[in-house]
N, C-alpha and C. Protein backbone atom coordinates (compact mmCIF):
# COMPACT_ATOMS: atom_id res chain seq x y z
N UNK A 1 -155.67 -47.94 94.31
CA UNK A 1 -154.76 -46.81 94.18
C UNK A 1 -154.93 -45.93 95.40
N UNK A 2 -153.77 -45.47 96.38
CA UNK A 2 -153.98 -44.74 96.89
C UNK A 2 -153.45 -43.40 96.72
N UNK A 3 -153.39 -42.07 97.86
CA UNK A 3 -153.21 -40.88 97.29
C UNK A 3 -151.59 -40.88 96.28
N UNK A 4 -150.56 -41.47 97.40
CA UNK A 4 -149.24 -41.55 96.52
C UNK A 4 -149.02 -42.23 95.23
N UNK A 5 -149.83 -43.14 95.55
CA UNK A 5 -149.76 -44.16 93.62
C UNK A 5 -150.26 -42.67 93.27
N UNK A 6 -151.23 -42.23 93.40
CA UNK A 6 -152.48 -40.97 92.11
C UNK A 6 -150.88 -40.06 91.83
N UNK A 7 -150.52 -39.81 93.13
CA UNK A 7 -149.99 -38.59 92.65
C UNK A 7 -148.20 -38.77 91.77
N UNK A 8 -147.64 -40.08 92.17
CA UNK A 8 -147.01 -40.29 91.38
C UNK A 8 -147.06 -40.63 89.89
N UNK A 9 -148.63 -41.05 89.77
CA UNK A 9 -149.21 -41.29 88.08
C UNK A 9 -149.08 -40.08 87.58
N UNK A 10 -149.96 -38.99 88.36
CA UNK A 10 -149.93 -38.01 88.11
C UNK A 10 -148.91 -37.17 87.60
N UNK A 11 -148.18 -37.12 88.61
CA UNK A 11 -146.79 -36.52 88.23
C UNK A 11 -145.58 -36.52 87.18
N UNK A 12 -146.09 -37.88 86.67
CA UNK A 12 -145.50 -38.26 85.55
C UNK A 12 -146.20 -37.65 84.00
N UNK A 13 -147.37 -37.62 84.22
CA UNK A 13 -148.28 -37.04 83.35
C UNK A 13 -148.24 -35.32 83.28
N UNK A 14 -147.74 -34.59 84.61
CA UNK A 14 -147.94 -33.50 84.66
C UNK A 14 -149.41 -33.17 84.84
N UNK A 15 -149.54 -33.31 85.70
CA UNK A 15 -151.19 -33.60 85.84
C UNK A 15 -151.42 -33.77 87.51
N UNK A 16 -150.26 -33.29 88.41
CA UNK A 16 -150.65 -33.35 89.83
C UNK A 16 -151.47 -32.64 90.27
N UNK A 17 -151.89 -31.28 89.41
CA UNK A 17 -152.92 -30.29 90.12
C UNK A 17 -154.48 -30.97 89.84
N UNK A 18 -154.62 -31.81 89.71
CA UNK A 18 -155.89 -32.65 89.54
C UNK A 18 -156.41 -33.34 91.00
N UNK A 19 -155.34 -33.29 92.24
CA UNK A 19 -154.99 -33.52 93.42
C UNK A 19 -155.13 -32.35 94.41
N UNK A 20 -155.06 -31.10 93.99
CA UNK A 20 -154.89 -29.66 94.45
C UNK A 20 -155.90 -29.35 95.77
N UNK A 21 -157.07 -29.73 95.49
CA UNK A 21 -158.43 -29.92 96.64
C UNK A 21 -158.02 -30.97 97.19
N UNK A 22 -157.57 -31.85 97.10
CA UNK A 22 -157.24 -33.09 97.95
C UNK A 22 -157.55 -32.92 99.11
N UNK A 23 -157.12 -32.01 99.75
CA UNK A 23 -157.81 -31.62 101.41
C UNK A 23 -159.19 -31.35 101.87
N UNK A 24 -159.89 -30.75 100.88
CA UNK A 24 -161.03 -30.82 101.03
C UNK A 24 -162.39 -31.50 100.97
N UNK A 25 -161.92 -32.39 100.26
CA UNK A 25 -162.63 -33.33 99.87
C UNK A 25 -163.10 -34.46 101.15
N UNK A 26 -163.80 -35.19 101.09
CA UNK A 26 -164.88 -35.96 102.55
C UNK A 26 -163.42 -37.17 101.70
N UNK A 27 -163.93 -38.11 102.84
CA UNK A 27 -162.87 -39.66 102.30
C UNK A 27 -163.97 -40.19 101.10
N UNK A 28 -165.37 -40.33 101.51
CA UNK A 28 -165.89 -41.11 100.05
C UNK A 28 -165.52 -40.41 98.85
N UNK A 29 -165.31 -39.05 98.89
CA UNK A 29 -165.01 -38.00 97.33
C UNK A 29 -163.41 -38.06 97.23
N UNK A 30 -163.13 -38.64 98.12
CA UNK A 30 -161.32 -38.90 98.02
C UNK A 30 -161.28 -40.54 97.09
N UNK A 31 -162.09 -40.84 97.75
CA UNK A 31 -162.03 -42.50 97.07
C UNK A 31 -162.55 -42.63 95.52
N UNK A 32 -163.67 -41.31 95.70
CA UNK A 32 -164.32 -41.49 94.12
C UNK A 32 -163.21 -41.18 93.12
N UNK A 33 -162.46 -39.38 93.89
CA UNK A 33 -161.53 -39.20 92.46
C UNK A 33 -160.54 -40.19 92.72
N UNK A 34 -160.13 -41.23 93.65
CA UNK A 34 -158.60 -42.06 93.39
C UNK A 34 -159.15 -42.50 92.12
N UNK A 35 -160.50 -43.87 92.20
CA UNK A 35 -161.25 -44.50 91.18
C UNK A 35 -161.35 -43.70 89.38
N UNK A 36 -161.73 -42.12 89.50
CA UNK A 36 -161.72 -41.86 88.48
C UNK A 36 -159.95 -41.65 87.77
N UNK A 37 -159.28 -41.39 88.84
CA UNK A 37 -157.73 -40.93 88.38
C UNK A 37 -157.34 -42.72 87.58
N UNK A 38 -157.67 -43.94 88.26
CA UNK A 38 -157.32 -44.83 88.31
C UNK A 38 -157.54 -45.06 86.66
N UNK A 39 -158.92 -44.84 85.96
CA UNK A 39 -159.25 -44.99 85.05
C UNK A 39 -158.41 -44.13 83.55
N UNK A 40 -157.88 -43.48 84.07
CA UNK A 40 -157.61 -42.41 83.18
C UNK A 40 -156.49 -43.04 82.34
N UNK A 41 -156.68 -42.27 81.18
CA UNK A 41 -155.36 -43.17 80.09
C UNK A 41 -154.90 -41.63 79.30
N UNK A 42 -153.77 -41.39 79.58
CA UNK A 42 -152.81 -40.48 79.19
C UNK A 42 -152.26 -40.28 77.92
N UNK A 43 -152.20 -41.72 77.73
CA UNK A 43 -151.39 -42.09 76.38
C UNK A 43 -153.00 -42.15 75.17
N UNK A 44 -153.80 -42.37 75.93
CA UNK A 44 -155.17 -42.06 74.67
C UNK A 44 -155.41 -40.52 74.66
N UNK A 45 -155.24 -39.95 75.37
CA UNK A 45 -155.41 -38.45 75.69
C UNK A 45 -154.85 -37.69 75.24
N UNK A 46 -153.55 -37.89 75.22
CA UNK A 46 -152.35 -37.31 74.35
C UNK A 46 -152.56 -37.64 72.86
N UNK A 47 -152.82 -38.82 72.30
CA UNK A 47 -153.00 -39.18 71.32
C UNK A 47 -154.27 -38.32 70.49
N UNK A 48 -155.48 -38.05 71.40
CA UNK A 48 -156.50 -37.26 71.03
C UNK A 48 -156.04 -36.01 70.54
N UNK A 49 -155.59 -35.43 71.55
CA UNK A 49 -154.80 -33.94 71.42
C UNK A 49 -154.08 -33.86 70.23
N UNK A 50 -152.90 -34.68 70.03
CA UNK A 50 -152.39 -35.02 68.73
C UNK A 50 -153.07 -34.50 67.32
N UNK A 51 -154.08 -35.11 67.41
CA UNK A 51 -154.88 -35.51 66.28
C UNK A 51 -155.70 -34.10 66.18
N UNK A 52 -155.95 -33.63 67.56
CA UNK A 52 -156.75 -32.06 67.23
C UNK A 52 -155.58 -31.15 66.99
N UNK A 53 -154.28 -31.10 67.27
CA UNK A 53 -153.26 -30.47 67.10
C UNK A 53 -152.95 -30.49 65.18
N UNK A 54 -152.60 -31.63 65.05
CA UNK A 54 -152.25 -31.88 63.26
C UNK A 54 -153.23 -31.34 62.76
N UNK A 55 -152.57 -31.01 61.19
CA UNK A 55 -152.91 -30.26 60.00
C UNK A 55 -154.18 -31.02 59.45
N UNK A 56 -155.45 -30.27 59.00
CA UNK A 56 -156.70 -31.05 58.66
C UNK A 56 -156.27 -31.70 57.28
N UNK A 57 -156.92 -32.86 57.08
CA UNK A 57 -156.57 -33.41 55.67
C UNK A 57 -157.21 -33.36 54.47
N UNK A 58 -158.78 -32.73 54.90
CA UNK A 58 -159.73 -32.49 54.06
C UNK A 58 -159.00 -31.15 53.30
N UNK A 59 -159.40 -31.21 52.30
CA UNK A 59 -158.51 -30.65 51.38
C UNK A 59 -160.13 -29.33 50.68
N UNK A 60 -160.33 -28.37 50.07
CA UNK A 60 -161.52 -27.59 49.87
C UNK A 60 -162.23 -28.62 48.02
N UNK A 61 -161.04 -28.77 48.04
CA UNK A 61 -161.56 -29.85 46.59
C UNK A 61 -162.00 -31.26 46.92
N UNK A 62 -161.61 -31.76 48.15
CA UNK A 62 -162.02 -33.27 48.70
C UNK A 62 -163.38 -32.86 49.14
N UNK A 63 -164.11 -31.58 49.37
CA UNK A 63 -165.05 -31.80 50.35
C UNK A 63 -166.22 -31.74 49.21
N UNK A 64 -167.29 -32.26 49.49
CA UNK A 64 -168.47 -32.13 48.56
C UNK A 64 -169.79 -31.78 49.37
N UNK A 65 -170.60 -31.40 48.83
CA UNK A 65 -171.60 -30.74 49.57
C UNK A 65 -173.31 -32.05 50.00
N UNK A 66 -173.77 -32.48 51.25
CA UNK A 66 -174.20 -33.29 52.03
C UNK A 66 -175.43 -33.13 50.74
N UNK A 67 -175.77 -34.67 51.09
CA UNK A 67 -177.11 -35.30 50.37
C UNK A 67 -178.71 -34.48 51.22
N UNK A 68 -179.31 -33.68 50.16
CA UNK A 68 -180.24 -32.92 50.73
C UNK A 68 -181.71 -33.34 50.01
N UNK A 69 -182.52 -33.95 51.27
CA UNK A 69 -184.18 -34.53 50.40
C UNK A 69 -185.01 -32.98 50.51
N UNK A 70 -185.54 -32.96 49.74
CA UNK A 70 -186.43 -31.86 49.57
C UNK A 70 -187.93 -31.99 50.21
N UNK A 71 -188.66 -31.63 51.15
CA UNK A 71 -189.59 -31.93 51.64
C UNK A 71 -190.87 -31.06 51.13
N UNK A 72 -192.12 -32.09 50.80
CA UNK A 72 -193.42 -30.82 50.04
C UNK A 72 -193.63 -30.22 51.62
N UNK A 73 -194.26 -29.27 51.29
CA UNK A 73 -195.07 -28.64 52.79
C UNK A 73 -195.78 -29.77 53.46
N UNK A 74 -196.92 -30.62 53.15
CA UNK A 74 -197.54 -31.19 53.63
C UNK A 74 -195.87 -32.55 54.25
N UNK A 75 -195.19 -32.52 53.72
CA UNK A 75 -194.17 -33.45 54.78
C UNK A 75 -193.03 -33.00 55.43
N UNK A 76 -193.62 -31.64 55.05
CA UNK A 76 -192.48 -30.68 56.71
C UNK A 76 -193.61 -30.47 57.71
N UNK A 77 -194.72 -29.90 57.44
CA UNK A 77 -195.41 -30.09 58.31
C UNK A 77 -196.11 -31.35 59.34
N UNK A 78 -195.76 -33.00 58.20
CA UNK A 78 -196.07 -33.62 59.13
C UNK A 78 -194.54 -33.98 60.24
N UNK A 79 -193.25 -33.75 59.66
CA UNK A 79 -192.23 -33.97 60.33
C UNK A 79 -191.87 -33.27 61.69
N UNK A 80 -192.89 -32.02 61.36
CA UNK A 80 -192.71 -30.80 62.57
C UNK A 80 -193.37 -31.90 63.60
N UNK A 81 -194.28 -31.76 63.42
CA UNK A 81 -195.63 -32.49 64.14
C UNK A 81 -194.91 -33.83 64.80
N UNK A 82 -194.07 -34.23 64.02
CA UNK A 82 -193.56 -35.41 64.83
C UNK A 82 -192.67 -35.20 65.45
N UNK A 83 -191.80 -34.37 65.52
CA UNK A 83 -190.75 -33.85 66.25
C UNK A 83 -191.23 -33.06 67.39
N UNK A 84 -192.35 -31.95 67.24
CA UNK A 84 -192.82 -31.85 68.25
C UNK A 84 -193.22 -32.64 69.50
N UNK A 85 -193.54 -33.66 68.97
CA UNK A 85 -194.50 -34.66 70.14
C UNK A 85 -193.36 -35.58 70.71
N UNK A 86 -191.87 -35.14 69.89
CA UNK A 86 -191.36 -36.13 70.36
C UNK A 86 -190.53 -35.71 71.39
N UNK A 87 -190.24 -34.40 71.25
CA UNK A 87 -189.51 -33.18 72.10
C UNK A 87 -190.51 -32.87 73.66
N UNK A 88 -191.53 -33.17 72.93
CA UNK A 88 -192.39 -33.35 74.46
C UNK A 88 -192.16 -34.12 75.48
């Protein structure tokens, strides 16, 4: 892909200001974003958006409240202990 393929993809997408630095950029960081523009899928993107756009379906009566284990002290304290060492 070069700059005119990007920017005609682009353009179709509404999405040419993704090109805007184009001048500034070295040729290897010109080549990286052609490569990342190349990858890009519009039609999954849009579709995402979609889906964060529409009405939630979970309903306040569909939802139920998460499976909760009860821990004695002696097995929160050993869970700390393991989480600690693991965060280390």
């Amino acid at each position: 892909m070069n700059y005119a393929e990007a920017y005609a993809f682009l353009k179709q997408c509404h999405q040419e200001h993704l090109l805007a630095f184009w001048d500034t950029l070295s040729p290897p960081e010109q080549a990286s974003l052609l490569a990342q523009i190349a990858t890009l899928d519009f039609d999954a993107i849009a579709h995402c958006a979609s889906l964060l756009q529409s009405p939630q379906t979970a309903t306040p009566a569909s939802i139920t409240p998460a499976h909760v284990t009860e821990l004695t002290p002696a097995e929160r304290e050993a869970a700390s202990a393991i989480g600690a060492v693991a965060i280390r």
